[in-house]
C-alpha atoms as a PDB file:
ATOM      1  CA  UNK A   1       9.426  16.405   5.385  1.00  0.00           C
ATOM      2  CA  UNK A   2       8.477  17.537   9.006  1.00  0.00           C
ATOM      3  CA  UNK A   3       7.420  15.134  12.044  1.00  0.00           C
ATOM      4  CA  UNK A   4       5.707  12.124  11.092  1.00  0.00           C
ATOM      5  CA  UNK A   5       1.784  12.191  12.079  1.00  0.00           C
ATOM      6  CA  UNK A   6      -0.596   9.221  12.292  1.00  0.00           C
ATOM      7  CA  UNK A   7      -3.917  10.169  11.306  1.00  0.00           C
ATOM      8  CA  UNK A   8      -7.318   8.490  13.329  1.00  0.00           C
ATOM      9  CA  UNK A   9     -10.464   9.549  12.093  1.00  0.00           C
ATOM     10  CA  UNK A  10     -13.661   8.501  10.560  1.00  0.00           C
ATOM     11  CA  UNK A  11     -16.388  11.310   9.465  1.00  0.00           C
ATOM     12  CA  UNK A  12     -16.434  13.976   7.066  1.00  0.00           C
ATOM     13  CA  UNK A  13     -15.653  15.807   9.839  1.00  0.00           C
ATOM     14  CA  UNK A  14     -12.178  13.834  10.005  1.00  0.00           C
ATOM     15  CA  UNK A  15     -11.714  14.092   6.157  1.00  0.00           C
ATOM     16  CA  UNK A  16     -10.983  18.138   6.473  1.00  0.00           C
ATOM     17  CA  UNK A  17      -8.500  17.464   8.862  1.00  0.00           C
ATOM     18  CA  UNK A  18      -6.841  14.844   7.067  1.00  0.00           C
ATOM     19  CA  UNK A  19      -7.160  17.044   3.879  1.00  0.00           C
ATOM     20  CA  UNK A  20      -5.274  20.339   6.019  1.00  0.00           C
ATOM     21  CA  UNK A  21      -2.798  17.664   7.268  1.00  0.00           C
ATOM     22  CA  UNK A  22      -1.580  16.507   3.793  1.00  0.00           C
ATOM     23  CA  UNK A  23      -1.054  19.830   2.506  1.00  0.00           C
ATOM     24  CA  UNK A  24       0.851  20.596   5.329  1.00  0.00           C
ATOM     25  CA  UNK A  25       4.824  20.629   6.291  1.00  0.00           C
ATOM     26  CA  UNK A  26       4.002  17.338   8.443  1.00  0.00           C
ATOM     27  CA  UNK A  27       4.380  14.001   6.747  1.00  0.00           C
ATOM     28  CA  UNK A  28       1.269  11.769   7.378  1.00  0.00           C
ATOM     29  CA  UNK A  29       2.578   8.215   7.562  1.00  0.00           C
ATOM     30  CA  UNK A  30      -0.564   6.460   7.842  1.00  0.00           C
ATOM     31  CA  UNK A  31      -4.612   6.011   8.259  1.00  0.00           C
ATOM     32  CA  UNK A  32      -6.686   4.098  10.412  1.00  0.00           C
ATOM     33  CA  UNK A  33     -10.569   4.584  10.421  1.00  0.00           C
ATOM     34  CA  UNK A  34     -13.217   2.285  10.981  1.00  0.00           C
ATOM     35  CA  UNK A  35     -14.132  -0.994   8.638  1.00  0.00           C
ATOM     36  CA  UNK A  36     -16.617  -0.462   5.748  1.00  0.00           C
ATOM     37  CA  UNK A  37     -19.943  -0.887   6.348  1.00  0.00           C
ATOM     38  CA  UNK A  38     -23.035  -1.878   4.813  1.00  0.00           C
ATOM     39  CA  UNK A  39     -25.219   0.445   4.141  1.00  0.00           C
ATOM     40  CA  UNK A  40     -28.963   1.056   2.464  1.00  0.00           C
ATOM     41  CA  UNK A  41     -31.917  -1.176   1.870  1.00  0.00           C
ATOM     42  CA  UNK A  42     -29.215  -2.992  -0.613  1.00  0.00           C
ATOM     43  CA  UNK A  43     -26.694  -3.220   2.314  1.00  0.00           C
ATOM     44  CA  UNK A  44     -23.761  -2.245   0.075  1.00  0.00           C
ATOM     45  CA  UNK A  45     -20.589  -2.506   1.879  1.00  0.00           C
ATOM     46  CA  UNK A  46     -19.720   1.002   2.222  1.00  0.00           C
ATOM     47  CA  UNK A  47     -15.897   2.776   2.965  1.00  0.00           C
ATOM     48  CA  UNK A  48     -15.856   5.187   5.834  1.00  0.00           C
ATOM     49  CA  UNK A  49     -16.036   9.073   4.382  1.00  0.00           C
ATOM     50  CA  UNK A  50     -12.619   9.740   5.072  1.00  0.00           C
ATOM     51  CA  UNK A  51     -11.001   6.370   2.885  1.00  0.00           C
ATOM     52  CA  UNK A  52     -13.446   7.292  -0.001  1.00  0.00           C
ATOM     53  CA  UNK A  53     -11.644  10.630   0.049  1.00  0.00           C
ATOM     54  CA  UNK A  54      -7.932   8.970  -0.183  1.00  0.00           C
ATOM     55  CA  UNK A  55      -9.833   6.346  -2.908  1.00  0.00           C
ATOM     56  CA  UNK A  56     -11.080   9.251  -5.058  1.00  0.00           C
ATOM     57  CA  UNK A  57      -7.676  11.433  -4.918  1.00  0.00           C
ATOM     58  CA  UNK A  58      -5.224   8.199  -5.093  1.00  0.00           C
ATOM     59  CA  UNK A  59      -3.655   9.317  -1.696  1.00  0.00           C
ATOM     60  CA  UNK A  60      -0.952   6.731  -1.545  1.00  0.00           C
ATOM     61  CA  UNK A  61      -0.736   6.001   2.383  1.00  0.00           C
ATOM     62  CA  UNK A  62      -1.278   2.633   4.303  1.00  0.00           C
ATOM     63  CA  UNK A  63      -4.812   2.714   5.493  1.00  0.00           C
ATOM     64  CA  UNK A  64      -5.732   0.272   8.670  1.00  0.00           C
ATOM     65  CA  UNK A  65      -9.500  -0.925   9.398  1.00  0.00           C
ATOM     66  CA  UNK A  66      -9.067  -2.498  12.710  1.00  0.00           C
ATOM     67  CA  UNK A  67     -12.674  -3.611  14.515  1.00  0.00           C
ATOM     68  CA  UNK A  68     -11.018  -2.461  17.497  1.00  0.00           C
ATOM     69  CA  UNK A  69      -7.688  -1.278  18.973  1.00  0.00           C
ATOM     70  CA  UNK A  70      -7.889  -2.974  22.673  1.00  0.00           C
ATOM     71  CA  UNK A  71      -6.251  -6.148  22.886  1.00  0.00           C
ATOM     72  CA  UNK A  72      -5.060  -5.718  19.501  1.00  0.00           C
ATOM     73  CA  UNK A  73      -1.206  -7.020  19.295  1.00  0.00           C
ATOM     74  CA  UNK A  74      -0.936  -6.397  15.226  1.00  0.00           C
ATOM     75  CA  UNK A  75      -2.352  -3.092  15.838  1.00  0.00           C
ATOM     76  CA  UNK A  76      -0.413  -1.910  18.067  1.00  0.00           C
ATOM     77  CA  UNK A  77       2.507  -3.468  16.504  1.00  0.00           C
ATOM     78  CA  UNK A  78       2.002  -1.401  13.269  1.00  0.00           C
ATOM     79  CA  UNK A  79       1.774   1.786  14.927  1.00  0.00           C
ATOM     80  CA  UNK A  80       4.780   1.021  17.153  1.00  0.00           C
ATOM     81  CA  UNK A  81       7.202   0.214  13.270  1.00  0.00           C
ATOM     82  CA  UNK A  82       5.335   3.264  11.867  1.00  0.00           C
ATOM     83  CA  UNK A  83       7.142   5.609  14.837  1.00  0.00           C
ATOM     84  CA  UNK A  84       5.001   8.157  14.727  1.00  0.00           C
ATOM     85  CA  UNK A  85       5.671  12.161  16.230  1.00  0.00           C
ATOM     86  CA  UNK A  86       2.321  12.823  17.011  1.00  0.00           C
ATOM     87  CA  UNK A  87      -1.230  10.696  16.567  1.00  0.00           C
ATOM     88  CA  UNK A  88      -3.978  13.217  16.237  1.00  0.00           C
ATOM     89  CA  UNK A  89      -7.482  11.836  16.441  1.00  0.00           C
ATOM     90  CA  UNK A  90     -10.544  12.881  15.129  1.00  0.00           C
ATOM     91  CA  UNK A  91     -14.112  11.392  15.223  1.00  0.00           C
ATOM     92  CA  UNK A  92     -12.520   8.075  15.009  1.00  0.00           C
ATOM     93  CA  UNK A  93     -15.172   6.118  17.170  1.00  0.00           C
ATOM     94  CA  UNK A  94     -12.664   4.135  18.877  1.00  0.00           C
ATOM     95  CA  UNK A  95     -10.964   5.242  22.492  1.00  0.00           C
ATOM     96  CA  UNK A  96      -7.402   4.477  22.125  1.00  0.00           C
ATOM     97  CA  UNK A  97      -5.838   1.619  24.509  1.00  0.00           C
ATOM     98  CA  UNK A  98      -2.999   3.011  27.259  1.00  0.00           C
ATOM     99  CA  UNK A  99      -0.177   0.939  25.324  1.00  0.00           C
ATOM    100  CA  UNK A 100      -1.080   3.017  21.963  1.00  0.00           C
ATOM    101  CA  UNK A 101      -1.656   6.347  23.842  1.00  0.00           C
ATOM    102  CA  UNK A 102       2.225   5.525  25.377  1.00  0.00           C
ATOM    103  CA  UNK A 103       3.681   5.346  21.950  1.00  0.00           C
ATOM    104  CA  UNK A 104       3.306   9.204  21.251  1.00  0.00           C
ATOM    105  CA  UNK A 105       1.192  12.481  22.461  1.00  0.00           C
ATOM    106  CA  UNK A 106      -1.766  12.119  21.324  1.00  0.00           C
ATOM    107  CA  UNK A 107      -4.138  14.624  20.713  1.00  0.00           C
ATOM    108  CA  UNK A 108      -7.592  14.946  19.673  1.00  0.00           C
ATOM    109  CA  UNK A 109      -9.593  17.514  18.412  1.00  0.00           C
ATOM    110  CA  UNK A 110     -13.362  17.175  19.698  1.00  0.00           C
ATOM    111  CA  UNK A 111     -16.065  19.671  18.460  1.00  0.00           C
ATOM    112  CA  UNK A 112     -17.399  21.083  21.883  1.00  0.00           C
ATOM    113  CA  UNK A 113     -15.924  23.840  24.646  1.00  0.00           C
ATOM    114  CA  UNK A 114     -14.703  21.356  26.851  1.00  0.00           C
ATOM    115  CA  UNK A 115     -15.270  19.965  29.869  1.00  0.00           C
ATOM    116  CA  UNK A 116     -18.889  20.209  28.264  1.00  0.00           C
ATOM    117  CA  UNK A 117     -20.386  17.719  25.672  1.00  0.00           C
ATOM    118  CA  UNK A 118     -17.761  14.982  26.383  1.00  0.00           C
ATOM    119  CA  UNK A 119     -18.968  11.431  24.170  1.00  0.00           C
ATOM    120  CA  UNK A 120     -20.460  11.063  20.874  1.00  0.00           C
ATOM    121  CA  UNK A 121     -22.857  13.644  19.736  1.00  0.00           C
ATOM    122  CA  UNK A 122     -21.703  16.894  20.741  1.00  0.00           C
ATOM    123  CA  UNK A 123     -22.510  19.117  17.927  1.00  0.00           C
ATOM    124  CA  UNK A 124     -25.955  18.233  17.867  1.00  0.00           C
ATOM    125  CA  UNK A 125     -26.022  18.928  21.869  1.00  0.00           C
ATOM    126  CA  UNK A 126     -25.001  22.620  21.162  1.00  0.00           C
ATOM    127  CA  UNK A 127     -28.016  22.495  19.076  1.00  0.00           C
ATOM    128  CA  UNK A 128     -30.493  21.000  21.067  1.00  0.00           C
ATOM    129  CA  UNK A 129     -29.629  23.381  23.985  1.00  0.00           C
ATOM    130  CA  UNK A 130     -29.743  26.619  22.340  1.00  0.00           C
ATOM    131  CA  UNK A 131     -25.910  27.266  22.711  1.00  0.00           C
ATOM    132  CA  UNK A 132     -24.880  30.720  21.808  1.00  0.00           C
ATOM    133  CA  UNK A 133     -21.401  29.225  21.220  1.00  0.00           C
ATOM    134  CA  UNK A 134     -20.014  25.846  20.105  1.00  0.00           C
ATOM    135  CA  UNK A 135     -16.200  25.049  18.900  1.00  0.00           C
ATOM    136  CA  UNK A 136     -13.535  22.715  18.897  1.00  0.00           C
ATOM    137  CA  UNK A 137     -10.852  21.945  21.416  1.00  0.00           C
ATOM    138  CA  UNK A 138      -7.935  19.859  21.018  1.00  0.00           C
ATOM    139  CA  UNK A 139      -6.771  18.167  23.696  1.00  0.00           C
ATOM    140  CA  UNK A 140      -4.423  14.994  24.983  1.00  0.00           C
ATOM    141  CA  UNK A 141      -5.848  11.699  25.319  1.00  0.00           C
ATOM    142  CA  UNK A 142      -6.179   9.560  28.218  1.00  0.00           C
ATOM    143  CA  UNK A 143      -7.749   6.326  28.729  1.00  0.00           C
ATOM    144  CA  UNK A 144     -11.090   8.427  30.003  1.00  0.00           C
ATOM    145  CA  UNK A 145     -13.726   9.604  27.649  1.00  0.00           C
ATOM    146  CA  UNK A 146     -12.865  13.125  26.409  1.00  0.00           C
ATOM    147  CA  UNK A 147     -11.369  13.744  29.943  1.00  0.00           C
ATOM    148  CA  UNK A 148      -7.543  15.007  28.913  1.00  0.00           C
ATOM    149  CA  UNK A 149      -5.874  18.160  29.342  1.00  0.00           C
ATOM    150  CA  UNK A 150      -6.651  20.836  26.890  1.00  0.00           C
ATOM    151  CA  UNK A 151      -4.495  22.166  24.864  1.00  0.00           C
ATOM    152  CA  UNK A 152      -6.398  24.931  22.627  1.00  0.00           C
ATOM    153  CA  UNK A 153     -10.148  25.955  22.234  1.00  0.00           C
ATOM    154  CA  UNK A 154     -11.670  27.939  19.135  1.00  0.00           C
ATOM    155  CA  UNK A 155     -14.900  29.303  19.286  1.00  0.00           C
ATOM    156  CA  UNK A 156     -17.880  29.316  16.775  1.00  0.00           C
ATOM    157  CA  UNK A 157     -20.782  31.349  16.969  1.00  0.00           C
ATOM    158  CA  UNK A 158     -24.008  29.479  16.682  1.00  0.00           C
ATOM    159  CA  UNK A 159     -26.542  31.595  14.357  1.00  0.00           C
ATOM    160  CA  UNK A 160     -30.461  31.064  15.280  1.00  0.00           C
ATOM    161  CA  UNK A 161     -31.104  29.419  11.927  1.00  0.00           C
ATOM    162  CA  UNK A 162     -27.785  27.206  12.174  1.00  0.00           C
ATOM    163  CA  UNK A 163     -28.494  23.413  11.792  1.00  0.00           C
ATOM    164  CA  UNK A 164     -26.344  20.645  11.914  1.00  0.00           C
ATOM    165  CA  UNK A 165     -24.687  20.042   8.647  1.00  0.00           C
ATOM    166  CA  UNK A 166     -24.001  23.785   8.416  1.00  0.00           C
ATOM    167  CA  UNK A 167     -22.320  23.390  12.468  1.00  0.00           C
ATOM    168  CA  UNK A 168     -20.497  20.163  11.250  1.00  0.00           C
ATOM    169  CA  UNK A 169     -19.336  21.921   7.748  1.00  0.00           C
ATOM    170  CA  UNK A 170     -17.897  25.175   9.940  1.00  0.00           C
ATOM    171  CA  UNK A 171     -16.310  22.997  12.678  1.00  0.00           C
ATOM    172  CA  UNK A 172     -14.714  20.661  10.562  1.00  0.00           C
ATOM    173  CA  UNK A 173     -12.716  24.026   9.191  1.00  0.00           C
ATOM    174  CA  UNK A 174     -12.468  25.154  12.156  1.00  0.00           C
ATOM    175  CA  UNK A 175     -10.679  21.618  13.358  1.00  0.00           C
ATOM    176  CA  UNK A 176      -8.668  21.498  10.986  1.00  0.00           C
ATOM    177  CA  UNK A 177      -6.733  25.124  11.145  1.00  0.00           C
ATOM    178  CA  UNK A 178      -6.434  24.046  14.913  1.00  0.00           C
ATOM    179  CA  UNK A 179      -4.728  20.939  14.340  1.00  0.00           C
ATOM    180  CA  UNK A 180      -1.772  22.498  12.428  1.00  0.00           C
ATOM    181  CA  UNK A 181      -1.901  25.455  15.123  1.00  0.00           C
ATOM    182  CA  UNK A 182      -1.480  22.731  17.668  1.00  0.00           C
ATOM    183  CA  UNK A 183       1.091  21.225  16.014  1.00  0.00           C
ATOM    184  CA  UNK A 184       3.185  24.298  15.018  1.00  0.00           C
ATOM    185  CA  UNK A 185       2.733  25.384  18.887  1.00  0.00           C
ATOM    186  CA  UNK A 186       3.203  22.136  20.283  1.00  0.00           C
ATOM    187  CA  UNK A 187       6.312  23.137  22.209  1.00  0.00           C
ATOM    188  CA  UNK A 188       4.697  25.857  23.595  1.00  0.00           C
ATOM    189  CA  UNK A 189       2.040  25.267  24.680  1.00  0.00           C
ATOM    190  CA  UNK A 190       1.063  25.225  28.416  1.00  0.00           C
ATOM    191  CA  UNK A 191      -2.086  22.085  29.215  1.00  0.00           C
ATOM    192  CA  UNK A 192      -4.772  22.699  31.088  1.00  0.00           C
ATOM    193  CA  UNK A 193      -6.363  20.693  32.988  1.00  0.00           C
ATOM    194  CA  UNK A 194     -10.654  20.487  32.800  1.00  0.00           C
ATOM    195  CA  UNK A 195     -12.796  21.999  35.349  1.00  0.00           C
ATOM    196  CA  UNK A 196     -14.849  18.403  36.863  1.00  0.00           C
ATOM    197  CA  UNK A 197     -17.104  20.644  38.069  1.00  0.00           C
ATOM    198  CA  UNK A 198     -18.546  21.984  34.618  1.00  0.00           C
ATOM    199  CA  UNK A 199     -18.534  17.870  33.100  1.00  0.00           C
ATOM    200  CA  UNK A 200     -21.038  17.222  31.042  1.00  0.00           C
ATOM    201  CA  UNK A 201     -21.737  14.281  28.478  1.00  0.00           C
ATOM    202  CA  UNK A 202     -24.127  13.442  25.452  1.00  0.00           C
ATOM    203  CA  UNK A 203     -24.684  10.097  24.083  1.00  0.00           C
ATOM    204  CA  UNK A 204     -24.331   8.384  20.405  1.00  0.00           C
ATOM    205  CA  UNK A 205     -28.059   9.403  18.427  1.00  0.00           C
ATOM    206  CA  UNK A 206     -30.526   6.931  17.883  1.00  0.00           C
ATOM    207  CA  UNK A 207     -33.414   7.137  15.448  1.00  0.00           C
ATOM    208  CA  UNK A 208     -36.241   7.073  18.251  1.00  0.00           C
ATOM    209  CA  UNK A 209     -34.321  10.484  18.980  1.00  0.00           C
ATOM    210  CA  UNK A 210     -36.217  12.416  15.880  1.00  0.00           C
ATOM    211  CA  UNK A 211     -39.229  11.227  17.235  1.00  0.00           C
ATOM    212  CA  UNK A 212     -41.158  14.498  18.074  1.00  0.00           C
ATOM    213  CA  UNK A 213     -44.734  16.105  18.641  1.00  0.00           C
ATOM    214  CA  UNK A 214     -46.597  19.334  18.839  1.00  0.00           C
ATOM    215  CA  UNK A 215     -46.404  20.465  22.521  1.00  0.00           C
ATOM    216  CA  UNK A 216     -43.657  23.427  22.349  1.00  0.00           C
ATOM    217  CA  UNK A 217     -42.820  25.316  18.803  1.00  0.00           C
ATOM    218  CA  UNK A 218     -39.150  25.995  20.278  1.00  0.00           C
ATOM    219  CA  UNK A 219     -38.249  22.327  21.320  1.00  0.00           C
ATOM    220  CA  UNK A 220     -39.190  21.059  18.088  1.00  0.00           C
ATOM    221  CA  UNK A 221     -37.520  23.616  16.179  1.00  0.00           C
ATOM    222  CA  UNK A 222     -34.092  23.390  18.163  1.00  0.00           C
ATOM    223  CA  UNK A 223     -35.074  19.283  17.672  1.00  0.00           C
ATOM    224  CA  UNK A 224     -35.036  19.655  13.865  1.00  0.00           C
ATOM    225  CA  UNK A 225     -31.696  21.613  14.053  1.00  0.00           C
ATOM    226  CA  UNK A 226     -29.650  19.589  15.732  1.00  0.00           C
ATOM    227  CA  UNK A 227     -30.852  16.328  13.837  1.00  0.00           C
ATOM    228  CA  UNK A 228     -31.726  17.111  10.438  1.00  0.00           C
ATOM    229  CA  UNK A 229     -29.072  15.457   8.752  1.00  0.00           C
ATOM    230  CA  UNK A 230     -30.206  12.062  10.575  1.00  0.00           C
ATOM    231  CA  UNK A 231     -32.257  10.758  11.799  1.00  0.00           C
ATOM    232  CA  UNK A 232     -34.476  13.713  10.835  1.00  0.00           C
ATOM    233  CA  UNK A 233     -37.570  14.924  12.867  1.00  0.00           C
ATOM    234  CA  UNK A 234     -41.204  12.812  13.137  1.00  0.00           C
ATOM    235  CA  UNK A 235     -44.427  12.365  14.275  1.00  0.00           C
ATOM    236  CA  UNK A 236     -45.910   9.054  16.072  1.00  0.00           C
ATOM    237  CA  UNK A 237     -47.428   8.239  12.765  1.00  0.00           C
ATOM    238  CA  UNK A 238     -43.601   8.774  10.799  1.00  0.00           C
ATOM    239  CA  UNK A 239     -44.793  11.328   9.122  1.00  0.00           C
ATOM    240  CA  UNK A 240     -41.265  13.381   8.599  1.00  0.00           C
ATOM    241  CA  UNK A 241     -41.242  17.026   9.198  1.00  0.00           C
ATOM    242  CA  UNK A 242     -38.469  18.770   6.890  1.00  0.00           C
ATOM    243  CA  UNK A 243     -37.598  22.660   6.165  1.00  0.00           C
ATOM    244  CA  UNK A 244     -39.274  23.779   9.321  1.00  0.00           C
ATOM    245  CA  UNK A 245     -38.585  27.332  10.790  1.00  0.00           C
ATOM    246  CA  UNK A 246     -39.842  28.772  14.312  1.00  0.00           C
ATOM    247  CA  UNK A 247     -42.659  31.414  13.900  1.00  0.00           C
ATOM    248  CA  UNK A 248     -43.107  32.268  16.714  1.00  0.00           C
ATOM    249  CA  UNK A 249     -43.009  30.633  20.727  1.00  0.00           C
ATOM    250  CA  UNK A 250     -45.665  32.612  22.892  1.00  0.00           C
ATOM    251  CA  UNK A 251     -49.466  31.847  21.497  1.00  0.00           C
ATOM    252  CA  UNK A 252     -51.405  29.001  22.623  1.00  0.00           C
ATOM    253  CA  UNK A 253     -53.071  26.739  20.377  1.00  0.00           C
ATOM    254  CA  UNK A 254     -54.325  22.897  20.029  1.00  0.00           C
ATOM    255  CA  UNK A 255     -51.460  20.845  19.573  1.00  0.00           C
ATOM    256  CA  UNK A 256     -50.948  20.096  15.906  1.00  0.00           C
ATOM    257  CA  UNK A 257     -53.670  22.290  14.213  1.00  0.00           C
ATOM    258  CA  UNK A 258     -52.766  23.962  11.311  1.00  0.00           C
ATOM    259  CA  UNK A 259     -53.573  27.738  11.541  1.00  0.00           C
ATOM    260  CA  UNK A 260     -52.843  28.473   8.192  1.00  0.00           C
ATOM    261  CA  UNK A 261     -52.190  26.968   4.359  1.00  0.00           C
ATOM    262  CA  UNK A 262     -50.207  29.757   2.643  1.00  0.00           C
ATOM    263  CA  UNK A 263     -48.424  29.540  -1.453  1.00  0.00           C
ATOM    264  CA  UNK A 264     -45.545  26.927  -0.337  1.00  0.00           C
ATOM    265  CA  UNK A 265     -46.036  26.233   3.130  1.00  0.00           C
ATOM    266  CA  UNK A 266     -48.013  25.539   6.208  1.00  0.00           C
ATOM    267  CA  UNK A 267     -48.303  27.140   9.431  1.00  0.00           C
ATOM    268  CA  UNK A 268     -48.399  24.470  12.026  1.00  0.00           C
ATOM    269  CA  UNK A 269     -49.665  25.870  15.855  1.00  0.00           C
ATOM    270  CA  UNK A 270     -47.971  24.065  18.981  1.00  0.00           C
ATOM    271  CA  UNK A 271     -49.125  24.515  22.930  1.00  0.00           C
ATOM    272  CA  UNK A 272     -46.642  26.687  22.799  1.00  0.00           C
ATOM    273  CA  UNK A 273     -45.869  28.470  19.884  1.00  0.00           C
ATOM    274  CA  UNK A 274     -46.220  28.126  16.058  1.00  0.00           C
ATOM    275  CA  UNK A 275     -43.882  26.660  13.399  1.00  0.00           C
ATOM    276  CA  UNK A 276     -43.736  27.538   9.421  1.00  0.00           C
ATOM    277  CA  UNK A 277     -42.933  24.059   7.621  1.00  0.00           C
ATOM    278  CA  UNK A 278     -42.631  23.571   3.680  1.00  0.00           C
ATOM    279  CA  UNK A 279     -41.787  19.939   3.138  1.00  0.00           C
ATOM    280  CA  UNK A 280     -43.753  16.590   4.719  1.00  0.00           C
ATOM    281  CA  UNK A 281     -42.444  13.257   3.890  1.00  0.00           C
ATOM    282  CA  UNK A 282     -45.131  10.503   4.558  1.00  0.00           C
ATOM    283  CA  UNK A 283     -43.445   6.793   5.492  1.00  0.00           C
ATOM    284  CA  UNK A 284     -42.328   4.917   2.202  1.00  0.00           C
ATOM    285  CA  UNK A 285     -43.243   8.357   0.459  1.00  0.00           C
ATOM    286  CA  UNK A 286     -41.042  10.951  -1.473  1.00  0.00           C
ATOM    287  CA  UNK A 287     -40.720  14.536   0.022  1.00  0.00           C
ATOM    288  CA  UNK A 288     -43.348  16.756  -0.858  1.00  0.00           C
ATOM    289  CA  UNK A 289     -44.091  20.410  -0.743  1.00  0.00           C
ATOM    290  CA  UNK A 290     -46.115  20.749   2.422  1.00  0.00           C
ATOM    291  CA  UNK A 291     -49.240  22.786   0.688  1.00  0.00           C
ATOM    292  CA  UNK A 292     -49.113  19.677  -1.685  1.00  0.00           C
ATOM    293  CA  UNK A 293     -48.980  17.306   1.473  1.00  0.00           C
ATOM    294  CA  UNK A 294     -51.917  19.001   3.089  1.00  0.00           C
ATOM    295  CA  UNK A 295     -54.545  18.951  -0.463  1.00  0.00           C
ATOM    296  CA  UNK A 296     -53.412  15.648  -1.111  1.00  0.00           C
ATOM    297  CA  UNK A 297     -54.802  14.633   2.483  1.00  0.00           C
ATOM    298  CA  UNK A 298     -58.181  17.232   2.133  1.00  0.00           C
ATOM    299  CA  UNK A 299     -56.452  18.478   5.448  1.00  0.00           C
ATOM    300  CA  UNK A 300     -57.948  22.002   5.705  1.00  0.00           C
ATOM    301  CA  UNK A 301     -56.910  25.244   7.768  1.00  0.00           C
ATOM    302  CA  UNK A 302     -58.284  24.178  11.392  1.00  0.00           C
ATOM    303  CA  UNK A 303     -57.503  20.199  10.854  1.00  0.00           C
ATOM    304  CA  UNK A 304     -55.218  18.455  13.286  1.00  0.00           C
ATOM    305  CA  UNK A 305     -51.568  17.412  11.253  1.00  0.00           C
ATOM    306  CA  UNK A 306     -50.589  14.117  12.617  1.00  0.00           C
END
């Protein structure tokens, strides 16, 4: 086999990397990703995407669920006997103590152009901000957030229509051709360091960050792209807006009227602008057809959706 990697990594996002990695010349020695959690209404203790995934295929490696890595003796103990070449990191949602980060070069691959979109959520930042262009970068760690030299970038164009799962899906492949890149070129390659100048951050995603109204077509639009997958897009009164597409972002109406009931969806006008939406979801509800929505509620063209 070829040098011995440790794999860090939580996500989906981290599974496709893992998955590129074990079909690879390098020998992945070992796993650590973040406990199980509960999840649901039922609270059903959960395994992290990327331990389902070894689960499902009977990947025979030692997988570690540390609650955290600082101050951690037996964790740093077992990556210390496992003698790793390299540990590449991926969406792990744990920054990596100095005495780990000492035991090899470690790299990780984080899905923005660096030095922009350093922290948690920077996929759905591209989003919300209209980015032409998004990728993935990999880079050494350091004891800062995001903050080590960069090793290699790879670009992907954001399409107008693009929302997050499709960004995650096309950056996770995109990740993952980079990491054995990385690795193959490891010798070669020249770090650079980032430009402190262009810094910028974004923050883990709450659910009070869906929470939207009817004041700009555009904002609400780029809103629902960059957090459809969760927590989804709604109104002070929860009602959940889903399949929504930007008609248009110039005319002027009353915030929230609905201009027009066509065969399988609603037009919806803004302040600014107008938005086409075929799905509502009422609190406690299922998802319906908007059209449905609307009759259901004897909302008529010229009512106010709220």
């Amino acid at each position: 086999m070829g040098k011995k990697v440790l794999f860090m990594g939580t996500p989906s996002y981290a599974t496709e990397i893992f998955k590129k990695l074990l079909s690879s010349n390098y020998e992945v020695i070992g796993l650590f990703t973040q406990p199980d959690k509960p999840v649901g209404r039922k609270q059903v203790l959960t395994p992290p995407d990327i331990k389902q995934f070894c689960i499902d295929n009977s990947i025979n490696i030692p997988i570690f669920q540390p609650e955290k890595l600082r101050d951690n003796l037996a964790a740093y103990l077992v990556i210390k006997e496992l003698k790793p070449d390299f540990i590449i990191v991926a969406a792990y949602g744990q920054i990596l103590p100095k005495e780990i980060l000492k035991l090899a070069p470690c790299i990780n691959l984080h899905a923005s152009l660096l030095p922009k979109y350093r922290g948690a959520s920077p996929i759905q930042e591209s989003l919300l901000n209209d980015d032409n262009f998004t990728g993935v970068t990999s880079m050494f760690m350091e004891e800062g957030l995001d903050s080590g030299d960069i090793l290699a970038l790879q670009y992907l164009k954001i399409t107008p229509t693009m929302e997050v799962s499709e960004a995650f899906s096309k950056l996770s492949l995109i990740a993952a051709d980079l990491t054995i890149t990385t690795l193959d070129n490891f010798d070669r390659l020249n770090p650079i360091k980032q430009n402190e100048s262009e810094v910028s951050f974004c923050k883990k995603i709450k659910k009070e960050n869906g929470l939207v109204d009817f004041s700009d077509a555009k904002n609400l639009f780029l809103k629902y792209k960059a957090y459809s997958f969760w927590p989804g897009i709604f109104l002070e009164s929860e009602l959940k807006l889903k399949d929504v597409e930007l008609l248009e972002e110039t005319s002027q109406n009353e915030a929230g009227k609905i201009l027009d009931i066509c065969k399988d969806y609603i037009i919806v006008g803004c302040k600014k602008g107008s938005l086409k939406i075929k799905t509502l979801q009422a609190p406690s509800k299922k998802a319906i057809n908007s059209v449905d929505f609307v009759r259901g509620q004897r909302v008529e063209i010229g009512d106010i959706l709220a």
